[in-house]
Protein backbone atom coordinates (compact mmCIF):
# COMPACT_ATOMS: atom_id res chain seq x y z
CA UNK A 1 -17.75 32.52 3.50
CA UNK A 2 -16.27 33.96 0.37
CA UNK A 3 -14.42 30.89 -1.91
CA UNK A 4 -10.70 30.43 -0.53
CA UNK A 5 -12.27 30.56 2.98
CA UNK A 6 -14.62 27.36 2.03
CA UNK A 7 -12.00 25.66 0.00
CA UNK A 8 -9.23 25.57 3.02
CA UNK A 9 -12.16 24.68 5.32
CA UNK A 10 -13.46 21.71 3.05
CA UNK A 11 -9.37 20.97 2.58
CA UNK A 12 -8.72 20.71 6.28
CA UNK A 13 -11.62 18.60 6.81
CA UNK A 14 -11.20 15.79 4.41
CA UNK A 15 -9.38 12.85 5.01
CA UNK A 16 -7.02 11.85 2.46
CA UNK A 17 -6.40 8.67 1.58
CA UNK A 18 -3.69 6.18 -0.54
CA UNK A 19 -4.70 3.42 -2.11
CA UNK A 20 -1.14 1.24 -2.93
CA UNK A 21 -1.73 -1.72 -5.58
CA UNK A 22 1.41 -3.47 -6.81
CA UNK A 23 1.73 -6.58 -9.16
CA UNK A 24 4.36 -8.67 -9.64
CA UNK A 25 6.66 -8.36 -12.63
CA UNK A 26 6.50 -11.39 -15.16
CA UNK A 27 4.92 -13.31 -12.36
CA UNK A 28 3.64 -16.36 -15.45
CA UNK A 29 7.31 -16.76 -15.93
CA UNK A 30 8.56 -17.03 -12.48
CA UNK A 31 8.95 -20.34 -11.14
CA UNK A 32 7.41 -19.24 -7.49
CA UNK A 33 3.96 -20.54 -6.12
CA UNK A 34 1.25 -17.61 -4.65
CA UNK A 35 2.09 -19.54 -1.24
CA UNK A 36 5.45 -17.74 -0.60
CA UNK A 37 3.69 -14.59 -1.69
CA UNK A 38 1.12 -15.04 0.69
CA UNK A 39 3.79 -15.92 3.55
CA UNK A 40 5.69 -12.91 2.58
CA UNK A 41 2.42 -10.41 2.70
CA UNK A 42 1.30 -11.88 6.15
CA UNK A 43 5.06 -10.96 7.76
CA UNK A 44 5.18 -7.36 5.98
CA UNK A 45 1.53 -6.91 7.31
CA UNK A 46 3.01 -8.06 10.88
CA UNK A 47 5.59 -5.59 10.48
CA UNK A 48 3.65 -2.44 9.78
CA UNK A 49 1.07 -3.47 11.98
CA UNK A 50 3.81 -3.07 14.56
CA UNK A 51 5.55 0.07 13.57
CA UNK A 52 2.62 1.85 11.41
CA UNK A 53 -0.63 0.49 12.95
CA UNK A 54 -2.05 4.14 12.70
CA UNK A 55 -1.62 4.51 9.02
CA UNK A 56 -3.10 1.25 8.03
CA UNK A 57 -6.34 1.18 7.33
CA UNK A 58 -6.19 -2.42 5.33
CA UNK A 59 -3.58 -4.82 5.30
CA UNK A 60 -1.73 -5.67 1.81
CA UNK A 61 -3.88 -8.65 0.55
CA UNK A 62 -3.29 -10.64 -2.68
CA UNK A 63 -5.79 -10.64 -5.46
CA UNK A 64 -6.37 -11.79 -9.00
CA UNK A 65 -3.11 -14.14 -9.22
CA UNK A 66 -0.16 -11.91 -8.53
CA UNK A 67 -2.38 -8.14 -7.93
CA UNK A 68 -0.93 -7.00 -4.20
CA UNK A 69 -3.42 -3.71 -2.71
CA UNK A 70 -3.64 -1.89 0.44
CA UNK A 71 -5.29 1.41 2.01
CA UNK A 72 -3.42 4.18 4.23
CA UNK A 73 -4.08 6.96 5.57
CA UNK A 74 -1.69 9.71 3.91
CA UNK A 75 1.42 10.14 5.69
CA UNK A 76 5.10 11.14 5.77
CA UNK A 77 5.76 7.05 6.40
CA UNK A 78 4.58 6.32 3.06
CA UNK A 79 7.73 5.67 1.41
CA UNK A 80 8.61 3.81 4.01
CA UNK A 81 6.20 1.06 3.78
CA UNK A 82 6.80 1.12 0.06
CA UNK A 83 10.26 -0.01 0.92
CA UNK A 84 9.21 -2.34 2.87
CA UNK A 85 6.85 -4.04 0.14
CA UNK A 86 9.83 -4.13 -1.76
CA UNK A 87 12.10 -5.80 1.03
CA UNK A 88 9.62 -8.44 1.93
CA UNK A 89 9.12 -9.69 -1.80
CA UNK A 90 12.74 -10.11 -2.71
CA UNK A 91 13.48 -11.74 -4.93
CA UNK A 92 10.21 -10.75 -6.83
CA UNK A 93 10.57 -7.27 -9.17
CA UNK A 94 7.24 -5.50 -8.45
CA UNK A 95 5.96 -2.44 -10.02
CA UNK A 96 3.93 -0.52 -7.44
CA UNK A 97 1.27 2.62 -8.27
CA UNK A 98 -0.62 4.41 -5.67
CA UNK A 99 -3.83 6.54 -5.46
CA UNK A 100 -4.98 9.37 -3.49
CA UNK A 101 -8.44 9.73 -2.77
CA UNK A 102 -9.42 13.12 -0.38
């Protein structure tokens, strides 16, 4: 198996992976308690449980204060559920970074 025969084989065989971890924006300063956040998480986790069940692999789960993470498969409906975090913590500004691990 010469070298671009091995590296489409290994790249077909590996599972890739995104790793979405958001925070929310001057979270100190907003007057909002980690309850509503919580509330908010457990209906956007309903939501994509319902619609995206196959591309979750861990439900968004808050951490460390105002730290919001999640694991997907990688998919086309990834910017999808990004909008969705987005539309479930109005009126919250959240910047939002993802990995991909293959």
């Amino acid at each position: 198996m010469d070298k671009i025969e091995y590296n489409d084989f290994i790249m077909n065989n590996l599972e890739t992976f995104v790793v979405l971890t958001s925070d929310i924006i001057d979270s100190r300063n907003t007057n909002c308690e980690n309850k509503n956040w919580i509330g908010q998480l457990n209906i956007l986790n309903k939501e994509i449980q319902e619609k995206h069940s196959k591309v979750c692999l861990t439900p968004f789960s808050l951490s460390r204060g105002d730290k919001i993470h999640a694991v997907f498969h990688a998919h086309v409906s990834i910017p999808i559920i990004i909008k969705l975090l987005r539309y479930h913590l109005l009126p919250f500004r959240i910047r939002i970074g993802g990995n991909i691990f293959f």
